[in-house]
Protein backbone atom coordinates (compact mmCIF):
# COMPACT_ATOMS: atom_id res chain seq x y z
CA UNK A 1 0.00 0.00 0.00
CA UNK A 2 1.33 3.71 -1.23
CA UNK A 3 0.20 6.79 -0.53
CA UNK A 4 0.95 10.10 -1.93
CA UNK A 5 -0.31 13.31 -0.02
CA UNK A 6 0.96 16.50 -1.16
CA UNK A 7 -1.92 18.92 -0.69
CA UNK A 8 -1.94 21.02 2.56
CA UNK A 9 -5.35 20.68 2.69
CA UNK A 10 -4.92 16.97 4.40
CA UNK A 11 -2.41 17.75 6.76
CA UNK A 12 -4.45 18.73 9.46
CA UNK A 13 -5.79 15.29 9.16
CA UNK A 14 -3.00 13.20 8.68
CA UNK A 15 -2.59 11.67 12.31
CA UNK A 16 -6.35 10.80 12.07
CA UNK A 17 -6.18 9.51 8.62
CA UNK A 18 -2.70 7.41 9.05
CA UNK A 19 -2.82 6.24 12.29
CA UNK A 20 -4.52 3.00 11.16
CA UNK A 21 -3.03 1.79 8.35
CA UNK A 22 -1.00 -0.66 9.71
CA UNK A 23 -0.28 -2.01 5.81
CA UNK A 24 1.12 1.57 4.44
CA UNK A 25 4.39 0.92 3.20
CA UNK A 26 5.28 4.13 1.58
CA UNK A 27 3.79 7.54 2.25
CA UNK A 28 5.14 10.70 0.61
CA UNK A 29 4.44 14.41 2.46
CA UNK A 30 6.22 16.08 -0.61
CA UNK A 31 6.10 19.94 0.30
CA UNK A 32 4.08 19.58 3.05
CA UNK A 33 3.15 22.24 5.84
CA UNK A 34 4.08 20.46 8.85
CA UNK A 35 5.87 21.98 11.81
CA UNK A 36 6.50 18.42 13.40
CA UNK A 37 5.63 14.17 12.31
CA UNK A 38 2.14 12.91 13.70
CA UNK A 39 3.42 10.45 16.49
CA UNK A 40 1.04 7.95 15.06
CA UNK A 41 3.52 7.47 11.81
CA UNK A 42 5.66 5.90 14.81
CA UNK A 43 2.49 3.01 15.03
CA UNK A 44 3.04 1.94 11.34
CA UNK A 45 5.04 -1.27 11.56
CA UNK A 46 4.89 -2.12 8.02
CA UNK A 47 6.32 1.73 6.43
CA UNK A 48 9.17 1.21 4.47
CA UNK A 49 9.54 4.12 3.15
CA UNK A 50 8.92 8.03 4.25
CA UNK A 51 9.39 10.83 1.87
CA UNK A 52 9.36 14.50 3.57
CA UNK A 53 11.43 16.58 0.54
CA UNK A 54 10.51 20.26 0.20
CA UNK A 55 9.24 20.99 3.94
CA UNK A 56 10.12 22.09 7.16
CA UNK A 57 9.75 20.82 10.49
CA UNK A 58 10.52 22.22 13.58
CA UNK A 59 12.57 19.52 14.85
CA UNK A 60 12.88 15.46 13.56
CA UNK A 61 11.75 13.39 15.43
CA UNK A 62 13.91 10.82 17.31
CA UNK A 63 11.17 7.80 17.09
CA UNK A 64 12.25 7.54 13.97
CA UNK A 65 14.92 5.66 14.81
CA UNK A 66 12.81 3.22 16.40
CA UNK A 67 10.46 2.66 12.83
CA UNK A 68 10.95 -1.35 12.42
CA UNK A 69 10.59 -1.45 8.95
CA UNK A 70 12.34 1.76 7.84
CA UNK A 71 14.59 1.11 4.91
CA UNK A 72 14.51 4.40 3.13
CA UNK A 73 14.15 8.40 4.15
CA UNK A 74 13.94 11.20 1.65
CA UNK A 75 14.55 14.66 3.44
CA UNK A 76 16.16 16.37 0.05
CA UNK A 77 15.50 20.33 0.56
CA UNK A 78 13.79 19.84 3.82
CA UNK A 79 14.78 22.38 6.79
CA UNK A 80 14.67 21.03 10.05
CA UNK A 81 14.41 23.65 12.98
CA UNK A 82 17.72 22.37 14.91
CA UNK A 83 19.86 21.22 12.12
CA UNK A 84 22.11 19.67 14.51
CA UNK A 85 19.44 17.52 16.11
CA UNK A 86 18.70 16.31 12.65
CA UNK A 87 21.96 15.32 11.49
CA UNK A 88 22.26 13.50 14.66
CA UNK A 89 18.76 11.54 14.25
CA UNK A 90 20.33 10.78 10.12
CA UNK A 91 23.41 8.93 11.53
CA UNK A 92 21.95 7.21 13.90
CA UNK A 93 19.17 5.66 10.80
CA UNK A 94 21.94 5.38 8.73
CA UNK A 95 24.22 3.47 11.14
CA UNK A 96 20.97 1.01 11.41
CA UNK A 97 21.36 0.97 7.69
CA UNK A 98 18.41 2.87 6.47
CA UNK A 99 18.68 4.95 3.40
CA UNK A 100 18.28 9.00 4.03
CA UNK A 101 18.29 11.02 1.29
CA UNK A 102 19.48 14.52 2.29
């Protein structure tokens, strides 16, 4: 299962919307208007791949680190509020051998 979700107009219900799909293997928030990650993406055991290119976030979230089935990450032209905290959160999902795009 794919998803691709690049109108603001669903963001403000993307935690509702996502939370359940426990299948969704790849969802794409492609210039999106987010200032942080619904905590539910953390509850989707199956996601394989996250695409977050063209944003900004206030800061990246560590859980994803802990995202089982993570294999790939695209943050190309995405600014994250503490760069620092970011780079940090990249190594670490690239030391567990997941793909991140920068």
């Amino acid at each position: 299962l794919s998803m691709d979700w690049q109108l603001a107009t669903l963001m403000p219900y993307l935690s509702e919307a996502v939370g359940g799909l426990v299948s969704l293997e790849r969802l794409a928030l492609n210039n999106h208007v987010l200032k942080e990650l619904p905590p539910e993406l953390a509850d989707l055991p199956a996601l394989k791949s996250l695409e977050l290119r063209s944003g900004k976030l206030e800061h990246v979230p560590a859980w994803l680190t802990d995202m089982p089935a993570l294999a790939e990450l695209n943050v190309a032209y995405m600014k994250a509020g503490n760069e620092a905290e970011a780079e940090a959160i990249y190594a670490a999902l690239v030391a567990k051998g997941v793909t991140v795009t920068r």
